[in-house]
Protein backbone atom coordinates (compact mmCIF):
# COMPACT_ATOMS: atom_id res chain seq x y z
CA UNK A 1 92.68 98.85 110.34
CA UNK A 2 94.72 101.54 108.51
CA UNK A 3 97.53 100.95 106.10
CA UNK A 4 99.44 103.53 103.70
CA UNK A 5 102.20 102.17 101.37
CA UNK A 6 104.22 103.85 98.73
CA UNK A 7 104.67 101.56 95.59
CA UNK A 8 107.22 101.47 92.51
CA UNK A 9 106.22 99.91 89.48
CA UNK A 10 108.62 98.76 86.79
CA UNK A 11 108.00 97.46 83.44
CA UNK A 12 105.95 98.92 80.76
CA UNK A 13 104.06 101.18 82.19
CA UNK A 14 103.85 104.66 81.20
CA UNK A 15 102.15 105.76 77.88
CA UNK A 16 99.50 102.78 78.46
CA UNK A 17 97.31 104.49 80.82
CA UNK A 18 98.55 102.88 83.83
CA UNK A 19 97.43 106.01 86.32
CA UNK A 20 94.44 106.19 84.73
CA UNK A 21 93.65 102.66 85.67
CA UNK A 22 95.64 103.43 89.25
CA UNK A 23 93.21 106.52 89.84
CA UNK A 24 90.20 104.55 88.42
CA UNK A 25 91.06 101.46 91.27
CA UNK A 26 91.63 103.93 93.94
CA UNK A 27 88.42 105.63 93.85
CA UNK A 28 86.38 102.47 93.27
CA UNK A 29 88.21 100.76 96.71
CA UNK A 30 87.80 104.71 98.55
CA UNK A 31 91.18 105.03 98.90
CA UNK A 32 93.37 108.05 99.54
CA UNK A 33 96.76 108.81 98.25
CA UNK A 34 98.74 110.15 94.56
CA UNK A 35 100.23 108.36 91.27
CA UNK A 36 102.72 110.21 89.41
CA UNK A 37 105.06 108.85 86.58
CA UNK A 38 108.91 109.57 87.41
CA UNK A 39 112.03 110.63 84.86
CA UNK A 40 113.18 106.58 85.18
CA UNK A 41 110.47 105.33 83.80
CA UNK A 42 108.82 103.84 86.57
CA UNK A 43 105.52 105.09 88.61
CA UNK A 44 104.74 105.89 91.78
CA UNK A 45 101.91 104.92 94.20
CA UNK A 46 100.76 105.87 97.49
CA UNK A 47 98.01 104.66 98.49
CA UNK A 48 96.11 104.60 101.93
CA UNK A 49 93.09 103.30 103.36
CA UNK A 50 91.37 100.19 104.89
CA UNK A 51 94.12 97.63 104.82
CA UNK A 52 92.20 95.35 102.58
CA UNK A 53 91.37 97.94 100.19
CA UNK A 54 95.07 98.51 100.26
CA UNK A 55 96.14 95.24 99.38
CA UNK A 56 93.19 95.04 96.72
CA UNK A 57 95.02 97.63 95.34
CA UNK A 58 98.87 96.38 95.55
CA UNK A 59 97.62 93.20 93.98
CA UNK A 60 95.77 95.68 90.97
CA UNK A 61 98.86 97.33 90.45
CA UNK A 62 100.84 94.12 89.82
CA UNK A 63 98.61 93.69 86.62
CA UNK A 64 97.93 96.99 85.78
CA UNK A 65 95.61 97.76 82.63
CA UNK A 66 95.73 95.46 79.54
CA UNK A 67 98.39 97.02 77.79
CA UNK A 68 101.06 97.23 80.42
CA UNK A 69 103.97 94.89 81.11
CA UNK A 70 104.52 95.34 85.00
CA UNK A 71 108.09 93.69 85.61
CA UNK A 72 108.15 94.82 89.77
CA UNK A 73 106.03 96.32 92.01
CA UNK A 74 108.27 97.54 94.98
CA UNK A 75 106.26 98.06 98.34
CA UNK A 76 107.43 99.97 100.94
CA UNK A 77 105.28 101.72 104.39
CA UNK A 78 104.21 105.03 103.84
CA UNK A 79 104.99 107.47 106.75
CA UNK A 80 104.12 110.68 105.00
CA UNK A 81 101.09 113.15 106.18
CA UNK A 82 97.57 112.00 106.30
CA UNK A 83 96.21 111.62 102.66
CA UNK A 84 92.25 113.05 102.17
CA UNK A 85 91.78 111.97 98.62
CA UNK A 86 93.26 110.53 95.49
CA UNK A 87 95.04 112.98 93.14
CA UNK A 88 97.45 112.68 89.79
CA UNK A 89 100.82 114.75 90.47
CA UNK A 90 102.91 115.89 87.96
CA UNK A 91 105.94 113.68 86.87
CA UNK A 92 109.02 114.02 88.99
């Protein structure tokens, strides 16, 4: 089964290579989707793929790499177009 979901990740989490590790966890579960950092602070996450890859990946992101401090991880569906491979975008 399929799943796509759009993540938002509070805490400490940018400057501590936190889509590094995001990218990094995506490929190794063969997952499509983006990370990007945003203006707030926060980053972004859409991932989509075999629903337990997907929630291999959710429950990743509430850790994140040693030196983060992730407060939240918001989850949310993701309804956008089809995803064909895991990219970094630019911050928005």
């Amino acid at each position: 089964m399929e799943r796509a979901v759009r993540l938002i990740v509070t805490g400490r989490v940018q400057g501590v290579g936190y889509r590094a590790f995001v990218e990094d966890r995506a490929e190794a579960l063969d997952l499509a989707g983006w990370v990007r950092n945003r203006r707030d602070g926060s980053v972004e996450v859409v991932v989509a793929g075999h629903a337990e890859a997907v929630e291999a990946m959710v429950s990743a992101c509430r850790n994140g790499p040693r030196a983060a401090n992730v407060a939240e991880v918001k989850i949310t569906d993701h309804a956008g177009p089809p995803l064909a491979r895991f990219t970094l975008l630019p911050t928005e």
